[in-house]
Protein backbone atom coordinates (compact mmCIF):
# COMPACT_ATOMS: atom_id res chain seq x y z
CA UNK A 1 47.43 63.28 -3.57
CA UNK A 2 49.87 63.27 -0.73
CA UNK A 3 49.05 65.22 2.50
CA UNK A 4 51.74 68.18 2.94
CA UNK A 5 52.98 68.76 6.57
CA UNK A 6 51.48 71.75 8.86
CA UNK A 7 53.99 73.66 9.87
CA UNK A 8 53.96 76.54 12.65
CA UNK A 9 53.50 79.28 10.27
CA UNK A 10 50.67 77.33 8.44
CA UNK A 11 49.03 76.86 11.51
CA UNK A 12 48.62 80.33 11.95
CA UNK A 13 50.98 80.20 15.12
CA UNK A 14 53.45 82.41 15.44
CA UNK A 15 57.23 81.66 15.02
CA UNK A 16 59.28 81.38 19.08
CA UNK A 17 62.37 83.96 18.47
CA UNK A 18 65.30 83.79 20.20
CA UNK A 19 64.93 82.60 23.78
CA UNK A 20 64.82 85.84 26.47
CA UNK A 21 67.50 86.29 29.41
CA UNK A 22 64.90 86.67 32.71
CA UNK A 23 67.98 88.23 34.61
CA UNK A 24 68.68 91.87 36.26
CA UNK A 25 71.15 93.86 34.79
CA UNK A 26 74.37 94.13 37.09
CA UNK A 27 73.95 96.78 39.29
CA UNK A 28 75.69 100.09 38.49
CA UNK A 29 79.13 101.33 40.16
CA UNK A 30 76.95 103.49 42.32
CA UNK A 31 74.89 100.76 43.97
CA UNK A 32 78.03 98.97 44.52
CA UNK A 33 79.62 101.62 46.50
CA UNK A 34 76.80 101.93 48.65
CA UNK A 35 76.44 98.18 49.28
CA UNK A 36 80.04 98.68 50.42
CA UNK A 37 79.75 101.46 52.32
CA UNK A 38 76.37 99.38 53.89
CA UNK A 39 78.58 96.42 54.62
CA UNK A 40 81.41 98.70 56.47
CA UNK A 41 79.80 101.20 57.99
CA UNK A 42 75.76 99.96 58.93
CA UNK A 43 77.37 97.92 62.52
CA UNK A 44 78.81 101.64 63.65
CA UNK A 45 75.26 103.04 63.15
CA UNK A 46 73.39 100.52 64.96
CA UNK A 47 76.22 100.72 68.05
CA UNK A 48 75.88 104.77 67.86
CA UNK A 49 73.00 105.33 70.48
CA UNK A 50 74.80 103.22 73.12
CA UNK A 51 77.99 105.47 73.05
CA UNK A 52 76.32 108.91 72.27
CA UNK A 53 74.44 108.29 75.58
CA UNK A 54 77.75 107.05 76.92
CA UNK A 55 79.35 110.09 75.87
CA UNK A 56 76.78 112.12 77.49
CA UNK A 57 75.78 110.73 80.32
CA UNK A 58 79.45 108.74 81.39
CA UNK A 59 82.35 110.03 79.79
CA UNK A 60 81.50 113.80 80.13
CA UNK A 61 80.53 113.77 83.50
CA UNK A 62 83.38 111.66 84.65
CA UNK A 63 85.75 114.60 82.52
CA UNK A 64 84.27 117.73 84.18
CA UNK A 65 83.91 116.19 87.28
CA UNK A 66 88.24 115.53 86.91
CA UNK A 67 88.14 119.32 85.22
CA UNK A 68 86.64 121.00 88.38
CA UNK A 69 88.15 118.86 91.01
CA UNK A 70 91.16 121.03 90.37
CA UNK A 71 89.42 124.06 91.12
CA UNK A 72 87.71 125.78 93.63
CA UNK A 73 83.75 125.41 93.08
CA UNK A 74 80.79 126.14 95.40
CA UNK A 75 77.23 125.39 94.94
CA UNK A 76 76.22 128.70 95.28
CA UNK A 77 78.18 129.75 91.94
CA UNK A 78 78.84 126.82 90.01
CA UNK A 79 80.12 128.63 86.73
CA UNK A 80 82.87 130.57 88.84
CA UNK A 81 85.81 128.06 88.98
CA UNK A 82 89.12 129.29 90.24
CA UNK A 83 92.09 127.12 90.01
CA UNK A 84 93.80 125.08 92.57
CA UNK A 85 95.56 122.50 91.06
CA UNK A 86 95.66 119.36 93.43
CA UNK A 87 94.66 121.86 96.31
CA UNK A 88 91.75 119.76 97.00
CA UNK A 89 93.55 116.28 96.49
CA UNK A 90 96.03 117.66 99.39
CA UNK A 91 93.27 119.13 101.41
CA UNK A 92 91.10 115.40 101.35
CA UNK A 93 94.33 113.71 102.49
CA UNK A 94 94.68 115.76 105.38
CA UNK A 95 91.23 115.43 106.39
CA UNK A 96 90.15 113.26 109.11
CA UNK A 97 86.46 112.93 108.21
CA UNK A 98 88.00 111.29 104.76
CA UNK A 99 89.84 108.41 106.43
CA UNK A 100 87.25 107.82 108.55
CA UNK A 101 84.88 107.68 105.90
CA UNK A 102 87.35 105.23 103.89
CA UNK A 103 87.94 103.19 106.91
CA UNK A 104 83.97 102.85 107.31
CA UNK A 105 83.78 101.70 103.95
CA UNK A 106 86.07 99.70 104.01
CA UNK A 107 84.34 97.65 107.22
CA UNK A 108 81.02 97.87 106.14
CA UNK A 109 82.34 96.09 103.08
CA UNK A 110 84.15 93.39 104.67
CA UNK A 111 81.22 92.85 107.16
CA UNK A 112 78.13 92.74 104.40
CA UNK A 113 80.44 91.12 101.30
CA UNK A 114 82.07 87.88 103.34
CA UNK A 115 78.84 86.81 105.18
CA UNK A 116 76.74 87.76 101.72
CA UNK A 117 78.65 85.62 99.42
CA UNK A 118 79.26 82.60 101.56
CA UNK A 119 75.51 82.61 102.39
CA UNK A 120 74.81 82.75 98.95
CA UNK A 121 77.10 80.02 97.71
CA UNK A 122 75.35 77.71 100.47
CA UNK A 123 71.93 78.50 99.00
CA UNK A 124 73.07 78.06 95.47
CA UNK A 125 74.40 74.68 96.56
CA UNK A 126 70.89 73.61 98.23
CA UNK A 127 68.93 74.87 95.06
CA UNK A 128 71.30 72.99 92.82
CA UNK A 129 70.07 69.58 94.07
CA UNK A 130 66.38 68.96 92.84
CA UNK A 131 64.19 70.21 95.52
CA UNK A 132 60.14 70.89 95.01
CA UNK A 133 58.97 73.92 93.64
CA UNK A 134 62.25 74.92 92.65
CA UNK A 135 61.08 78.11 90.42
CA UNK A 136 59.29 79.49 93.28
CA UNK A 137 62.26 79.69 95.68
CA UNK A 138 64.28 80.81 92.72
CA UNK A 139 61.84 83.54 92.46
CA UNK A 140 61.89 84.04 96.09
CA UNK A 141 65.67 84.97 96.46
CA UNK A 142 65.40 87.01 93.67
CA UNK A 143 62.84 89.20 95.42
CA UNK A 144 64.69 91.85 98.01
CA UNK A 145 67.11 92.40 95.01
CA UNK A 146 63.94 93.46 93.43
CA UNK A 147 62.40 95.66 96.48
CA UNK A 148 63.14 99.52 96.62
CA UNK A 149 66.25 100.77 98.95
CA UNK A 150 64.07 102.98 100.89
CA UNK A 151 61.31 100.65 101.56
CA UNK A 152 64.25 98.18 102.64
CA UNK A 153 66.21 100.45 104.98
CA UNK A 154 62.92 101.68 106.55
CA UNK A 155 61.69 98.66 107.66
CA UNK A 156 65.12 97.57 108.49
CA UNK A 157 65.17 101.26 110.53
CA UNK A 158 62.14 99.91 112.60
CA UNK A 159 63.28 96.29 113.07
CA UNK A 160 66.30 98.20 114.88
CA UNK A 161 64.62 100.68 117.00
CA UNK A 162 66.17 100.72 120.20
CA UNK A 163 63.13 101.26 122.48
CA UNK A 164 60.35 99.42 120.25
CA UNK A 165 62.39 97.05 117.49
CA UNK A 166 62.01 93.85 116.89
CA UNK A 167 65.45 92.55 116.92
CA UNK A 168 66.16 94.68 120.58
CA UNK A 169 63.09 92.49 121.59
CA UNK A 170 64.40 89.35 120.52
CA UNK A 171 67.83 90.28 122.79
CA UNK A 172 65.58 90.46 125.58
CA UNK A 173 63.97 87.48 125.35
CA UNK A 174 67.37 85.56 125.42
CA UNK A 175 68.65 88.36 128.43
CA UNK A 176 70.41 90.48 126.57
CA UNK A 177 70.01 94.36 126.80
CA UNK A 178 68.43 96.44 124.51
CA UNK A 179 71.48 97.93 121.99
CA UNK A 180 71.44 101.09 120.47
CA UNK A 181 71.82 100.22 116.82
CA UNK A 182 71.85 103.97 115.17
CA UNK A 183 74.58 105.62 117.68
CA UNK A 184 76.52 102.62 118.11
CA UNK A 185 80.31 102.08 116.44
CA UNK A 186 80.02 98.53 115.42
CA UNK A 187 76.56 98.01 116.05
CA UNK A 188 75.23 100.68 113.42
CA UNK A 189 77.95 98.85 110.78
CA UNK A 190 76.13 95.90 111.23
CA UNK A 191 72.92 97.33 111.20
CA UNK A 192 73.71 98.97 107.85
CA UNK A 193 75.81 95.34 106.73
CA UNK A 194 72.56 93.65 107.70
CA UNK A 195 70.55 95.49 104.70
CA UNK A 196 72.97 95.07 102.02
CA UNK A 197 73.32 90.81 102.94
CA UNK A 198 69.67 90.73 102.72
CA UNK A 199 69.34 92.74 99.82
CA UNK A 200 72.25 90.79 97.27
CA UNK A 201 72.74 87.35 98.96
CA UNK A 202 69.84 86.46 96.79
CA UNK A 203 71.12 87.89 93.36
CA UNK A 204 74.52 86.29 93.95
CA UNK A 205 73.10 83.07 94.66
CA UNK A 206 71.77 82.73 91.19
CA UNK A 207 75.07 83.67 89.78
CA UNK A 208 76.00 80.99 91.42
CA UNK A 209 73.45 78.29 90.80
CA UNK A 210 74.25 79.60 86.97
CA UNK A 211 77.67 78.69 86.96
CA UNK A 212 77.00 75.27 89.49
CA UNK A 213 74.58 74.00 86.52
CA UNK A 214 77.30 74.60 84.01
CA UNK A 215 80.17 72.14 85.44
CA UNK A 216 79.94 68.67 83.68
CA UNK A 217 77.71 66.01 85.41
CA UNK A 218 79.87 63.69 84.57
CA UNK A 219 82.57 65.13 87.42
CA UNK A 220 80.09 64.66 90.25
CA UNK A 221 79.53 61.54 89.22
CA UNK A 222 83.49 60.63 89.06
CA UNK A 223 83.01 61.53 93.15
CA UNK A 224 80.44 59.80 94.00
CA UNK A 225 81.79 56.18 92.60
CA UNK A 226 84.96 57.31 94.45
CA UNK A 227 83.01 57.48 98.00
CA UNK A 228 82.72 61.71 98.05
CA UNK A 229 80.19 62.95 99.88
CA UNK A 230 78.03 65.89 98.67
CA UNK A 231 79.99 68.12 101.24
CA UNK A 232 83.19 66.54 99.53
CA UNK A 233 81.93 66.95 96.54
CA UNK A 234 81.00 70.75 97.33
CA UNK A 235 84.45 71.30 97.72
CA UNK A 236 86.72 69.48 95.68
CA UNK A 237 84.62 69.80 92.67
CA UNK A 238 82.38 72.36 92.91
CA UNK A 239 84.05 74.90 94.70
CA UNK A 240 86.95 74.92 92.37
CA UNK A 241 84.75 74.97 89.20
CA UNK A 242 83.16 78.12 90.30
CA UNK A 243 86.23 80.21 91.11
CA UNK A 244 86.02 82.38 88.26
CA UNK A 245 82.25 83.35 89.25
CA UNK A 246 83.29 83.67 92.61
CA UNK A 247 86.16 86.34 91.58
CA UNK A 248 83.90 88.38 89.68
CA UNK A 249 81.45 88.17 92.63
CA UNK A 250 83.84 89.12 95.51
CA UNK A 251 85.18 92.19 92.64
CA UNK A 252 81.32 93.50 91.97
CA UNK A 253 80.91 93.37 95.62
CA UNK A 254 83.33 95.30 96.80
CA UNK A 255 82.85 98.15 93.71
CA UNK A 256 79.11 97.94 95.72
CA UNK A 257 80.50 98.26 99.01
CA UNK A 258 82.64 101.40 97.55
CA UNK A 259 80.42 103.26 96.03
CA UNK A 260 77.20 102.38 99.26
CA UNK A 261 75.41 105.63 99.78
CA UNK A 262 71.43 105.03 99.85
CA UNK A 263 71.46 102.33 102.91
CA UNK A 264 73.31 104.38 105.57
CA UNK A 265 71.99 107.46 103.79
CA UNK A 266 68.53 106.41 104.67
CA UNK A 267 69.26 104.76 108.09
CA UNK A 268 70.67 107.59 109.63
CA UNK A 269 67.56 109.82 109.38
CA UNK A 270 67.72 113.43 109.41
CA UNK A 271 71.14 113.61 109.56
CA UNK A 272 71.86 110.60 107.45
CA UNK A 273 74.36 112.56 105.12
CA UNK A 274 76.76 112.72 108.42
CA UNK A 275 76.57 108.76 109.19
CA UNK A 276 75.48 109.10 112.89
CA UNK A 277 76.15 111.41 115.15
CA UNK A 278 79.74 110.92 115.08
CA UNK A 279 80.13 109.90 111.63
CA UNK A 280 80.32 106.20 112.88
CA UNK A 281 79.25 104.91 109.62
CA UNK A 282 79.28 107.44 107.37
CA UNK A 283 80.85 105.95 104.00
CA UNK A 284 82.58 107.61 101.38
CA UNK A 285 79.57 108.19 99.32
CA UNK A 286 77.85 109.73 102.07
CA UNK A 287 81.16 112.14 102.41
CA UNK A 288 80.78 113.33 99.13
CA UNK A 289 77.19 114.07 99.42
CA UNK A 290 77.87 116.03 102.55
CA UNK A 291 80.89 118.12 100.80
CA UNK A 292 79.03 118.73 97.65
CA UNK A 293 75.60 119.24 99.06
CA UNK A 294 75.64 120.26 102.59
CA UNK A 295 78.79 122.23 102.48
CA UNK A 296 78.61 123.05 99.03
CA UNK A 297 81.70 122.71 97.82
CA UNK A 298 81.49 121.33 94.85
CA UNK A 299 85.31 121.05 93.84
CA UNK A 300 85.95 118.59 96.99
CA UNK A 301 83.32 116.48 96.44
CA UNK A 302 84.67 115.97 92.65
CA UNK A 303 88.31 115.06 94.38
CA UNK A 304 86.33 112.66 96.28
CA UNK A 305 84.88 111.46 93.37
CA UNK A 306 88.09 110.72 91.97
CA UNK A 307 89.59 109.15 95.19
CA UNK A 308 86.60 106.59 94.79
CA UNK A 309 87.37 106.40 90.72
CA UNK A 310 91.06 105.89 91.50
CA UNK A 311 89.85 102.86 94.24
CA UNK A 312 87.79 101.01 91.48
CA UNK A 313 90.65 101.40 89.32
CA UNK A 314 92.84 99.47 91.77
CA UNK A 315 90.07 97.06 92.50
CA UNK A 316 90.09 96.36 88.93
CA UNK A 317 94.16 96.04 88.04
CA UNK A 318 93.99 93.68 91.50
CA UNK A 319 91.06 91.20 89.70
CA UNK A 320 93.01 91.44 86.38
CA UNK A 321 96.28 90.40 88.14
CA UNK A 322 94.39 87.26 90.23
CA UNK A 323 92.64 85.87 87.56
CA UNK A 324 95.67 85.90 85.33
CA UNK A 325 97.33 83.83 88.20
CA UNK A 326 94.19 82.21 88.11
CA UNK A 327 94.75 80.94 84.31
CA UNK A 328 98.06 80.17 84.92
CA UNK A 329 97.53 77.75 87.71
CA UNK A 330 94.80 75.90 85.42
């Protein structure tokens, strides 16, 4: 008797069908659209907040401020505007307070930028060579970038006090007389130059060391087998390497030197928003604070306003134009 073959259905097991697709169904046209609509339209959500507050905070302000520069405005009645048309513009031009202002700005910014970025350039050169405890002095110039403007200018306001400051103390011990730093021309544009130097040589000496640690090693290195020294070296290597830092630099600077309002504000005391007692360094922030606030006329200070807009705008076509040339020369 031969033994017959178990089969699966003998066994008792059951019988495998047709094998099972473990895929999702395609999604429907619906789900589509709104992965497209993800895809396009998800980036312009996420970059909303940044322009909303732009539009808010920038943009409108910088609008109205154009609106009611072309009317008449006091403080006392902000929501009565009467119109002018360039009234103001023509008024500011004729105004001798203005030019002096601008002229003031315009020294203060040559005597704080020049000495602040050369000063920092040196320093960035020093910390780019390996020197001990190299974070800490990092850390170090970062710090009166880091310090509040009016604890600055205060002490800065003692340090020149003209019976009992420090620096009118140092004068005399080398025989010079004691110098009236708050009523002086020149001397209270120095005063004020002093704070900003001390205040942003620091910050633009990292900017520098930055852009120093980026240029190829391998350029230095050229220099030194061909006998440069490390001033030589400075200059004919590094120096050129770093002029496009050093453009943006000098251009940042000077929009700071524009727009400088809390130093002189602060070291002129009392009457700060005048610049001295005969406007000696009154900027042209601190002119627009005193026509806005102090002689509440609101639709001059917004032509001011402008005025400075219209000088950044300059500032700006005059760094576009010099680092084109810049390019080109490369």
């Amino acid at each position: 008797m031969t033994a017959t073959a178990r089969t699966p259905a003998a066994a008792g097991t059951p019988v495998p069908g047709p094998p099972r697709t473990t895929g999702r169904a395609a999604p429907g046209p619906w789900r589509r659209r709104l992965y497209r609509w993800d895809v396009r339209y998800s980036p312009y959500a996420f970059i909303a907040p940044f322009f909303l507050f732009f539009g808010a905070f920038g943009l409108f302000p910088l609008v109205y401020t154009g609106w009611a520069s072309l009317h008449r405005v006091e403080l006392a009645s902000p929501d009565h505007m009467e119109w002018v048309g360039l009234h103001n513009y023509v008024r500011l031009l004729d105004d001798a307070f203005f030019w002096n202002a601008l002229r003031n700005t315009l020294t203060i910014g040559v005597l704080s930028t020049v000495p602040q970025l050369l000063m920092a350039l040196w320093l960035a050169h020093l910390l780019h060579y390996r020197l001990r405890a190299a974070t800490f002095w990092r850390v170090a110039l970062l710090t009166p970038y880091a310090t509040s403007v009016a604890a600055a200018t205060l002490v800065f306001v003692l340090l020149y006090g003209r019976d009992y400051g420090m620096v009118n103390w140092a004068l005399g011990a080398l025989g010079i007389g004691p110098v009236d730093w708050q009523n002086g021309t020149w001397s209270s544009q120095i005063a004020v130059s002093s704070i900003v130097i001390w205040r942003w040589t620091g910050y633009n000496a990292l900017i520098y060391l930055a852009a120093m640690q980026a240029v190829p090693d391998e350029l230095y290195e050229s220099a030194a087998l061909d006998g440069a020294t490390r001033r030589q070296q400075f200059r004919y290597v590094t120096v050129p390497a770093l002029r496009p830092t050093i453009l943006f630099t000098v251009v940042v600077s000077t929009i700071g030197a524009t727009q400088l309002f809390g130093e002189p504000l602060l070291f002129g005391g009392a009457g700060g928003q005048k610049g001295g007692a005969s406007h000696q360094f009154q900027t042209l922030g601190l002119y627009l604070y005193e026509q806005g606030w102090f002689n509440f006329h609101l639709g001059r200070a917004s032509a001011v306003a402008w005025t400075m807009f219209l000088i950044l705008l300059l500032i700006a076509v005059a760094n576009m134009l010099i680092a084109r040339r810049l390019r080109k020369s490369h």
